[in-house]
C-alpha atoms as a PDB file:
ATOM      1  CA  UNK A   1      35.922  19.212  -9.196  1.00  0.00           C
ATOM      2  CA  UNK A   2      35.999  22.545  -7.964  1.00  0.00           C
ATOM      3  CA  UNK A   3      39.737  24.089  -6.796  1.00  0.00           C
ATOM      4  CA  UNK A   4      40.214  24.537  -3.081  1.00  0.00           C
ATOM      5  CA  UNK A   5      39.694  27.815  -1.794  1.00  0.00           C
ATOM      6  CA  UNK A   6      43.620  27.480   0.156  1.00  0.00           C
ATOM      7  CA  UNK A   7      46.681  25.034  -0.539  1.00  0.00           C
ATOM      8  CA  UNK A   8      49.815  26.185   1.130  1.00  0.00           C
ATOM      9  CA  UNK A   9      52.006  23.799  -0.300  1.00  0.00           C
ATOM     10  CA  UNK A  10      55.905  23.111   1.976  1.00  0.00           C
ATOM     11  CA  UNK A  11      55.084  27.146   3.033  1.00  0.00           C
ATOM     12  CA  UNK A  12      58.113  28.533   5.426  1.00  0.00           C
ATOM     13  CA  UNK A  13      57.876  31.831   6.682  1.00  0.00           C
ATOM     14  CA  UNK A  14      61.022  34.198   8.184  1.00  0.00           C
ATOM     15  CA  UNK A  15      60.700  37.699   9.417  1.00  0.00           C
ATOM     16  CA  UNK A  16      64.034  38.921   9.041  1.00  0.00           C
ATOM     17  CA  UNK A  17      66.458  36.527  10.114  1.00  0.00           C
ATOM     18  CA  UNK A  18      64.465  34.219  12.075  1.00  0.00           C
ATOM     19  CA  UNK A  19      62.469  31.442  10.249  1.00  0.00           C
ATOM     20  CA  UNK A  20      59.046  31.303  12.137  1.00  0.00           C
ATOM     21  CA  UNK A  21      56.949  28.788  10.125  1.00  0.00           C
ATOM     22  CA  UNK A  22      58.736  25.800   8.898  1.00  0.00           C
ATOM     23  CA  UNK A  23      57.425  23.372   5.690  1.00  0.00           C
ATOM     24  CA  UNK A  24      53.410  23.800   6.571  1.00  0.00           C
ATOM     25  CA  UNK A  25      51.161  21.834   4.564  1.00  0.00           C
ATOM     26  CA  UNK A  26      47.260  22.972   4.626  1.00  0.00           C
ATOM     27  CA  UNK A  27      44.075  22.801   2.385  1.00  0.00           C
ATOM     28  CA  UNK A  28      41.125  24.479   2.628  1.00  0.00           C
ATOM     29  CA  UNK A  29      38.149  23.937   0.686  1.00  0.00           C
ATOM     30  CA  UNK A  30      34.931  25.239   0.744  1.00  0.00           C
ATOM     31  CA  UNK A  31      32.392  24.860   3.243  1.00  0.00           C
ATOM     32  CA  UNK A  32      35.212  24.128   5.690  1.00  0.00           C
ATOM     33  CA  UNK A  33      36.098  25.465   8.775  1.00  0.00           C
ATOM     34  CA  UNK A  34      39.616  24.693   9.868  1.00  0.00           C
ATOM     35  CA  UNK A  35      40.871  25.582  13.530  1.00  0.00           C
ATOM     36  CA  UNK A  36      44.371  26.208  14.062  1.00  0.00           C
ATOM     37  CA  UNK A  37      45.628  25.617  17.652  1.00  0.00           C
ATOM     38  CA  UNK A  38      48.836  25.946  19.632  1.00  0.00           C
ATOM     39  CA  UNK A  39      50.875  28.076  22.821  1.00  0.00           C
ATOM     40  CA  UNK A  40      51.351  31.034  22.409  1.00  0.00           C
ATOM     41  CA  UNK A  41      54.694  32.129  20.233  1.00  0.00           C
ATOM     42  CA  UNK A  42      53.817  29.089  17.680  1.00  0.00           C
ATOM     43  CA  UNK A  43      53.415  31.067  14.961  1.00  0.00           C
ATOM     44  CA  UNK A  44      49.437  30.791  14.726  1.00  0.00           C
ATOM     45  CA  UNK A  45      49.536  34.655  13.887  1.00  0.00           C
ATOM     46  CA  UNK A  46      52.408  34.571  11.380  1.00  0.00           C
ATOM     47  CA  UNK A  47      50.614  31.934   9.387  1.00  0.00           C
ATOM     48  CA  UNK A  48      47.493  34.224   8.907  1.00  0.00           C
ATOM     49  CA  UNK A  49      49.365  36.946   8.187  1.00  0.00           C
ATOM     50  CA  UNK A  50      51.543  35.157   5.736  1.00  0.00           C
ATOM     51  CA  UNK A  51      48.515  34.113   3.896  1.00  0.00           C
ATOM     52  CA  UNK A  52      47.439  37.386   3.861  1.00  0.00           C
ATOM     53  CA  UNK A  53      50.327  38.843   2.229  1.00  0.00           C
ATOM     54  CA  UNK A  54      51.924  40.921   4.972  1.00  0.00           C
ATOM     55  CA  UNK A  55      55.257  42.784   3.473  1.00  0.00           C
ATOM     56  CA  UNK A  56      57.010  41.935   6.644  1.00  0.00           C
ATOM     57  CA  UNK A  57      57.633  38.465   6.488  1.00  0.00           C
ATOM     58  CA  UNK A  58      59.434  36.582   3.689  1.00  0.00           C
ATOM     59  CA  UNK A  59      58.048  33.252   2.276  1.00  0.00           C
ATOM     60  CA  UNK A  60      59.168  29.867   0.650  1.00  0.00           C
ATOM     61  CA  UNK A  61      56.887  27.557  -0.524  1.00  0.00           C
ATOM     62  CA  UNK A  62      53.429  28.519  -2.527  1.00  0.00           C
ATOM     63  CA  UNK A  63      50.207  29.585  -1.509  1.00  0.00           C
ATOM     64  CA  UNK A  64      47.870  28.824  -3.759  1.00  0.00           C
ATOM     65  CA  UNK A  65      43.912  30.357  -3.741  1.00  0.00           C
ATOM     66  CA  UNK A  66      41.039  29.214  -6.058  1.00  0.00           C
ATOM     67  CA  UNK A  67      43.622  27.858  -8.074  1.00  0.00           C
ATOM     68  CA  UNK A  68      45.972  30.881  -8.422  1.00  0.00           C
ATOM     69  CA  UNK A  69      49.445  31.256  -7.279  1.00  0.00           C
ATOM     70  CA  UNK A  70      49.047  34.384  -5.178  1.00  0.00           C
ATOM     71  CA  UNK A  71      52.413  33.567  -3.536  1.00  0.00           C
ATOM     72  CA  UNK A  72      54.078  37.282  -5.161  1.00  0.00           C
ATOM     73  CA  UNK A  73      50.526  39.029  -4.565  1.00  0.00           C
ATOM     74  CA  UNK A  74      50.037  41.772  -2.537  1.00  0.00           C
ATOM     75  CA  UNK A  75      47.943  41.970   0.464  1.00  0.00           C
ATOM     76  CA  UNK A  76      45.339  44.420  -0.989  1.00  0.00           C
ATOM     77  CA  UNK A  77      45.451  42.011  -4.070  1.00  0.00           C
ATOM     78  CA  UNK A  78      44.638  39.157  -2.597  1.00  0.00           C
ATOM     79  CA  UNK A  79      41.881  40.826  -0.150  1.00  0.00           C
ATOM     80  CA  UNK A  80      40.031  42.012  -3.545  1.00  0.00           C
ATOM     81  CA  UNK A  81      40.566  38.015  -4.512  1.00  0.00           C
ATOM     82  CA  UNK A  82      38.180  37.292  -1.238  1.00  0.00           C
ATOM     83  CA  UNK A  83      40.419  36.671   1.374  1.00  0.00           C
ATOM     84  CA  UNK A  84      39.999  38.496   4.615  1.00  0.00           C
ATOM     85  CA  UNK A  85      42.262  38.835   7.918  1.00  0.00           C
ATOM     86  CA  UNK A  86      41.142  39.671  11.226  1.00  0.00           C
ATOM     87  CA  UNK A  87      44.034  40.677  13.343  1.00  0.00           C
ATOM     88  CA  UNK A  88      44.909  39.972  16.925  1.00  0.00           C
ATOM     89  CA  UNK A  89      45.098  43.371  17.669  1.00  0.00           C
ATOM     90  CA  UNK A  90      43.131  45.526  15.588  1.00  0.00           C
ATOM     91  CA  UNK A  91      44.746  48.869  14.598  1.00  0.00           C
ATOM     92  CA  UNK A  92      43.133  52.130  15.578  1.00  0.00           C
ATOM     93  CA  UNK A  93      43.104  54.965  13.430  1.00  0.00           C
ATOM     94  CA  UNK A  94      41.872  58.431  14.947  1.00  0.00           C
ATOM     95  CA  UNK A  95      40.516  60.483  11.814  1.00  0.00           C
ATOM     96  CA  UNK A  96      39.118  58.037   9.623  1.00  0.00           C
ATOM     97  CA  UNK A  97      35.845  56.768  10.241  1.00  0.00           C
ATOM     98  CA  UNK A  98      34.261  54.019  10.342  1.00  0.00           C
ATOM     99  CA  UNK A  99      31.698  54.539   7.882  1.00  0.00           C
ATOM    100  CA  UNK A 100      34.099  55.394   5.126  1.00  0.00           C
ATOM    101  CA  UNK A 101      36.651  52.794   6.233  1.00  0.00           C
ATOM    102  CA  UNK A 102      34.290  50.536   5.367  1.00  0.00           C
ATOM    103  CA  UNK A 103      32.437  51.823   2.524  1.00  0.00           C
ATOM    104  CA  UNK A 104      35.739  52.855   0.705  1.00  0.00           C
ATOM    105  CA  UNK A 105      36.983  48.837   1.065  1.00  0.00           C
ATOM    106  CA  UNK A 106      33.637  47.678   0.348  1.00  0.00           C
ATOM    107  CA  UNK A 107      34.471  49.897  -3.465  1.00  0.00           C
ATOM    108  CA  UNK A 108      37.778  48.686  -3.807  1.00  0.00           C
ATOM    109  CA  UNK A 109      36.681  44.343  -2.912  1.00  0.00           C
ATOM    110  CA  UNK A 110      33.368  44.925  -5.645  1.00  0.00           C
ATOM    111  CA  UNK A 111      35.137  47.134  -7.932  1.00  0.00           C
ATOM    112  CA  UNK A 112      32.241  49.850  -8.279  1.00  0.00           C
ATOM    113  CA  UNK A 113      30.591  52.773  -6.414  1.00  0.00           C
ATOM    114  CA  UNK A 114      28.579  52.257  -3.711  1.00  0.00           C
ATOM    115  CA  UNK A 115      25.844  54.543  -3.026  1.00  0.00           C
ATOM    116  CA  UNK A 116      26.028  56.311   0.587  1.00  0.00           C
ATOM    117  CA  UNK A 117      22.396  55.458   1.228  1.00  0.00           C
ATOM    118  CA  UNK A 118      22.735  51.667   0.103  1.00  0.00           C
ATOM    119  CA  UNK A 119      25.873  51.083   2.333  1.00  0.00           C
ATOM    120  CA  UNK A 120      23.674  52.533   4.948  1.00  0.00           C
ATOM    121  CA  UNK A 121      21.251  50.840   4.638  1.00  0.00           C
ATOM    122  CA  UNK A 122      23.394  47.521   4.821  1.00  0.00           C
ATOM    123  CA  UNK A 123      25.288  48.052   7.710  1.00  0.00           C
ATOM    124  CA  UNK A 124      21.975  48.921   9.803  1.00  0.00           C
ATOM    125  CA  UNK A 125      21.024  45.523   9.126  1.00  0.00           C
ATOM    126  CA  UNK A 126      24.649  43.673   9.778  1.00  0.00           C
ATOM    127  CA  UNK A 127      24.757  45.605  13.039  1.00  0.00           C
ATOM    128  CA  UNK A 128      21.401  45.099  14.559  1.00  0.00           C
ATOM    129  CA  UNK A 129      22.249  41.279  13.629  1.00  0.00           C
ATOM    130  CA  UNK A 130      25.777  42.280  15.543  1.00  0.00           C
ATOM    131  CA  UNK A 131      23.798  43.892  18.770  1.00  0.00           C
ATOM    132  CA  UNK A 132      25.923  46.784  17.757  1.00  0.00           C
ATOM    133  CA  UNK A 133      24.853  50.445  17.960  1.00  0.00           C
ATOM    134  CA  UNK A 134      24.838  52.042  15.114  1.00  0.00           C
ATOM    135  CA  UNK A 135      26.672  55.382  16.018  1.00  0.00           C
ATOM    136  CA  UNK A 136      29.835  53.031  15.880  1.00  0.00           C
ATOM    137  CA  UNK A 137      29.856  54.041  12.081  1.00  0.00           C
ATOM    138  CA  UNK A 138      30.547  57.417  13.349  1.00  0.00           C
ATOM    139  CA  UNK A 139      33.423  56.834  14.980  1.00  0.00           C
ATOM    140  CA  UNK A 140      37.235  57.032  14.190  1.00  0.00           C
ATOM    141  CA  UNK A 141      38.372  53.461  13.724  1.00  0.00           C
ATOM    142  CA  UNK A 142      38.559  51.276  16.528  1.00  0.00           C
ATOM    143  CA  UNK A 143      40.067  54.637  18.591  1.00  0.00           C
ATOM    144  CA  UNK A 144      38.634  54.357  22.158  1.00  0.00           C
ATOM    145  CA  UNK A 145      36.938  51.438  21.407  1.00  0.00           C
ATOM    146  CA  UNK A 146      36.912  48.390  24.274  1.00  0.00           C
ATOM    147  CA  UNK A 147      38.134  45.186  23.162  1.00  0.00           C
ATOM    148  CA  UNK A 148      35.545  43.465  22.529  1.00  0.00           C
ATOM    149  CA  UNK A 149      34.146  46.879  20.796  1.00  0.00           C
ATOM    150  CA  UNK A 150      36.895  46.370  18.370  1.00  0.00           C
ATOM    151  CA  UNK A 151      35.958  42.408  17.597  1.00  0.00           C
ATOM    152  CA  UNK A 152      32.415  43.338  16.941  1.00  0.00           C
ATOM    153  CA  UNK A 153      33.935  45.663  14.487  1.00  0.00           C
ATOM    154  CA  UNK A 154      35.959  43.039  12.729  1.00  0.00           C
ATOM    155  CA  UNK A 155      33.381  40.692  12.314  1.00  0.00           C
ATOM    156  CA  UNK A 156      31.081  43.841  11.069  1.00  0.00           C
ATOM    157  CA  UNK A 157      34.454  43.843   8.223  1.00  0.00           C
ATOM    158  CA  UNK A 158      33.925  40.287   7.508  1.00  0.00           C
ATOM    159  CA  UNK A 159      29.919  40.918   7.015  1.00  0.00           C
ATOM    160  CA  UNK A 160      30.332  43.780   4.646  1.00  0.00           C
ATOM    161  CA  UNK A 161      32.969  41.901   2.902  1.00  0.00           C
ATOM    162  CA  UNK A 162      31.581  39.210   2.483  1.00  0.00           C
ATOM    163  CA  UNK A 163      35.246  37.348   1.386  1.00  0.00           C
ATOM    164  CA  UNK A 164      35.466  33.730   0.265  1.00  0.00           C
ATOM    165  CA  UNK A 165      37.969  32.554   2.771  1.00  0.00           C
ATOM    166  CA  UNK A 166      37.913  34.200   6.375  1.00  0.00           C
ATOM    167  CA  UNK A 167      41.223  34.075   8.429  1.00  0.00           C
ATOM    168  CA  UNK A 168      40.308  34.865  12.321  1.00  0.00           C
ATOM    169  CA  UNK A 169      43.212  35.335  14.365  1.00  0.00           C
ATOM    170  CA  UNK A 170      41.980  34.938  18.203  1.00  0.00           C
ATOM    171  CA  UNK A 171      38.370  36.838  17.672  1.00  0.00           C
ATOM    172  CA  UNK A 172      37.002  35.258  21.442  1.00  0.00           C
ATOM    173  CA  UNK A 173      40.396  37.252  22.517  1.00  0.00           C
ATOM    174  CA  UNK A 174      39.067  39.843  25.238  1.00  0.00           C
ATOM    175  CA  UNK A 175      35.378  39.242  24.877  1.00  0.00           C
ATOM    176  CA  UNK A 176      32.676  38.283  27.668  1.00  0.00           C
ATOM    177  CA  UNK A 177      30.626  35.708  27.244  1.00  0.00           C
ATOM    178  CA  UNK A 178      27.525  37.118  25.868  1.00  0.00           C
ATOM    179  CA  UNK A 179      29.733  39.053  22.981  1.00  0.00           C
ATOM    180  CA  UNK A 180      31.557  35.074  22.272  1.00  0.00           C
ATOM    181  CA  UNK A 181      27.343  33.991  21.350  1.00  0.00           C
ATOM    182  CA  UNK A 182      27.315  37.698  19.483  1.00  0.00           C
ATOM    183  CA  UNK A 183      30.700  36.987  17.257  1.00  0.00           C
ATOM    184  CA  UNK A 184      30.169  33.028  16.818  1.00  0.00           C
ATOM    185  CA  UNK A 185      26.826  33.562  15.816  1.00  0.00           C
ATOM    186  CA  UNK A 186      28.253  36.196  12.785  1.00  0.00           C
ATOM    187  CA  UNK A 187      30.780  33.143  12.028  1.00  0.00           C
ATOM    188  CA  UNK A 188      27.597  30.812  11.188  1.00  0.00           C
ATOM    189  CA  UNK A 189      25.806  33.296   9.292  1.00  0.00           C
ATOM    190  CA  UNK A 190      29.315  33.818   7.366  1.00  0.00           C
ATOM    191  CA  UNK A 191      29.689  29.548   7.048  1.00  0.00           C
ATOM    192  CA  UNK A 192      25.755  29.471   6.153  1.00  0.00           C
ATOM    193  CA  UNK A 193      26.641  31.438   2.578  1.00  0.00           C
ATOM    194  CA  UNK A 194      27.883  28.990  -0.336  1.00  0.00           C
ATOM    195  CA  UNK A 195      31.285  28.824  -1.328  1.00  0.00           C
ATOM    196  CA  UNK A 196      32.912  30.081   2.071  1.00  0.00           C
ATOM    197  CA  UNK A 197      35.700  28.657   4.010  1.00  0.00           C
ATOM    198  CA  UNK A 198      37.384  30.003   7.397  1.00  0.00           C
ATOM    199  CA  UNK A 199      40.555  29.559   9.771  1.00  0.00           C
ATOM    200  CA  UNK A 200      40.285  30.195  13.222  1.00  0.00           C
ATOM    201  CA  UNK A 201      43.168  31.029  14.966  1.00  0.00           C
ATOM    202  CA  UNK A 202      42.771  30.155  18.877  1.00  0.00           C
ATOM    203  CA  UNK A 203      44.021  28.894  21.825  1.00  0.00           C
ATOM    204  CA  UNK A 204      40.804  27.777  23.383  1.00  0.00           C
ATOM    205  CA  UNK A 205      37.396  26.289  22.263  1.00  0.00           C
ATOM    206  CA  UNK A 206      35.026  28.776  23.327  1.00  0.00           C
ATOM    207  CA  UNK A 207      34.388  30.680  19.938  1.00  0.00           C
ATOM    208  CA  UNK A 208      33.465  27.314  17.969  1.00  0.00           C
ATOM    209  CA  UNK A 209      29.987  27.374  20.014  1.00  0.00           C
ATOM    210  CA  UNK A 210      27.581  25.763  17.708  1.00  0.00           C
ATOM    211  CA  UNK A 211      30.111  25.710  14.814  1.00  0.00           C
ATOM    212  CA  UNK A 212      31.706  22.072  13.884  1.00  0.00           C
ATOM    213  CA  UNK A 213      35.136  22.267  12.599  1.00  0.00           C
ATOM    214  CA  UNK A 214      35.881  20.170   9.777  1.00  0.00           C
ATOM    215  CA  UNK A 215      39.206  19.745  11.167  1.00  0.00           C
ATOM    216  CA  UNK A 216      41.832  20.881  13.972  1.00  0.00           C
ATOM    217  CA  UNK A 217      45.358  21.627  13.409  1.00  0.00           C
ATOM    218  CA  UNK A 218      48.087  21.651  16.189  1.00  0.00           C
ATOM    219  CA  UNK A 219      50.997  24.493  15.276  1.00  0.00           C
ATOM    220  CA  UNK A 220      54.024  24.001  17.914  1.00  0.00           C
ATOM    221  CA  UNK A 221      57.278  25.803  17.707  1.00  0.00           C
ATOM    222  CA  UNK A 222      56.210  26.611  13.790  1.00  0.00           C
ATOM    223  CA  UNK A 223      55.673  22.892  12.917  1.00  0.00           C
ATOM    224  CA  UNK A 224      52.027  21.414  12.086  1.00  0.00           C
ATOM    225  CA  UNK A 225      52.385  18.755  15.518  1.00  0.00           C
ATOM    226  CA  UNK A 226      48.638  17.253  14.906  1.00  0.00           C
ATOM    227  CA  UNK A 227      45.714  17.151  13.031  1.00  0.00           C
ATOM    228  CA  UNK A 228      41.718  15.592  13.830  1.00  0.00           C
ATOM    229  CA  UNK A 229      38.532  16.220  14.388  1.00  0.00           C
ATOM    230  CA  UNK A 230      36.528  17.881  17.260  1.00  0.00           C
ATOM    231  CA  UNK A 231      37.745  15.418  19.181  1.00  0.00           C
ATOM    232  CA  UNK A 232      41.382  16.964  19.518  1.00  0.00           C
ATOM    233  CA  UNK A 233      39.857  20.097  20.830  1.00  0.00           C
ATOM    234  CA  UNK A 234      38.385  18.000  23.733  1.00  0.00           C
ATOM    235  CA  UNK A 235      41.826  16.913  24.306  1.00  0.00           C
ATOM    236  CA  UNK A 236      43.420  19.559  24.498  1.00  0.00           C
ATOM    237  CA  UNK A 237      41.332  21.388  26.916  1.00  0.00           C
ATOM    238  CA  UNK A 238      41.715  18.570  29.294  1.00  0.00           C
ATOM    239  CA  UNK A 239      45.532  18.052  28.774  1.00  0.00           C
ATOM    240  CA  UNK A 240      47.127  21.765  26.873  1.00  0.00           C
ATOM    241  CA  UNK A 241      49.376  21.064  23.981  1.00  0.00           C
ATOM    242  CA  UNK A 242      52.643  19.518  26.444  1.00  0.00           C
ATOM    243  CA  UNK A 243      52.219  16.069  24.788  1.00  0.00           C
ATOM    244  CA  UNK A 244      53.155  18.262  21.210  1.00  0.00           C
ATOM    245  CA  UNK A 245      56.128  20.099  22.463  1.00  0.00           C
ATOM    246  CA  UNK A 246      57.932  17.121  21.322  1.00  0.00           C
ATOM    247  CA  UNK A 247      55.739  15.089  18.709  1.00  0.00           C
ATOM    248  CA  UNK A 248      56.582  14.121  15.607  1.00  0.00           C
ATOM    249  CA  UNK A 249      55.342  16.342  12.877  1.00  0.00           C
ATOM    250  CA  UNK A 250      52.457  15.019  11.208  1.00  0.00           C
ATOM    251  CA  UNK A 251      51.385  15.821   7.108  1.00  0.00           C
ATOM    252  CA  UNK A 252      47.964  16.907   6.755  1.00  0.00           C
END
């Protein structure tokens, strides 16, 4: 049987002195798309970043991918593994462009030289796909760019990855409705590929348009609340997450 993509296994996360993330439970295989829900200040973000590998927050527990303790690994280690973060709040970085951002982390996740004219060639087709223009390779990183402008960009990243496991941390955040369809349609072209798994990190349904999550996860106060099928995300937009605040935690 083949080895889940994820297991966090009794993960709890601090940054500093403050533990954020307490005993979490998850497992992600492939072909699975897992949603991960809550109010704000849950930790939904620290999770992804945890997984990720981010050097300011301290873990106990194991995460596990394909198999592999990557628990001590760094995050560029465990990106060139196939896992990929999409943050909140993408960075931006005036002086480094696009273009080689992406062609220079495109080298380091296949481990060879790629030729200018091939990457080219590549990202015209990922961006038409996109709707995006393709002068945006020309520009410094995300600088000036509108919000949305900066989502299409991540999902661009995840396209040109092309990772095995896809962390989105609130990718609908800041985007009109016709860019939602744009960025949930590059999620089901990720999701159509073999071997792929993704987290979505959200606080609202509207980015799951025409994708069916395998399951949804409720995070409150840093504890896994709930778990279920589509049908929790009904219930929560009707009701919020005030019958979690103080549920028992449930296992997944």
């Amino acid at each position: 049987m083949e080895k889940p993509l994820l297991v966090l296994k009794n993960l709890s996360v601090s940054a500093g002195e403050k533990e954020i993330l307490h005993h979490i439970d998850l497992t992600v295989r492939a072909g699975e798309t897992h949603v991960l829900m809550g109010p704000n200040g849950a930790g939904k973000s620290t999770l992804g970043a945890a997984v990720m590998g981010s050097p300011a927050l301290a873990t106990q527990g194991e995460i596990e991918y394909r198999g592999e303790d990557v628990t001590d690994l760094s995050a560029d280690e465990r990106a060139r593994r196939g896992i990929f973060l999409s943050f909140q709040n993408p960075l931006e970085v005036p002086g480094l462009k696009m273009s080689l951002f992406l062609r220079l982390a495109l080298e380091a996740r296949e481990g060879k030289k790629v030729r200018v004219w091939e990457f080219r060639k590549r990202m015209a087709q990922l961006m038409e796909d996109l709707h995006m223009d393709p002068a945006f390779l020309d520009r410094d990183l995300n600088a000036g760019f509108s919000g949305g402008e900066k989502k299409k960009a991540e999902m661009l990243q995840l396209l040109c990855l092309n990772p095995d496991l896809a962390i989105l941390d609130e990718t609908d955040s800041g985007l009109d409705v016709d860019a939602v369809r744009t960025v949930s349609g590059g999620i089901r072209r990720f999701l159509a590929q073999e071997g792929k798994g993704v987290i979505i990190i959200t606080h609202t349904a509207r980015i799951l348009e025409g994708i069916e999550p395998t399951e949804v996860h409720v995070l409150v106060r840093g504890e896994m609340r709930a778990h279920g099928g589509a049908e929790l995300l009904s219930e929560i937009d009707r009701g919020g997450f005030e019958k979690y605040l103080d549920a028992e935690v449930e296992k997944a």
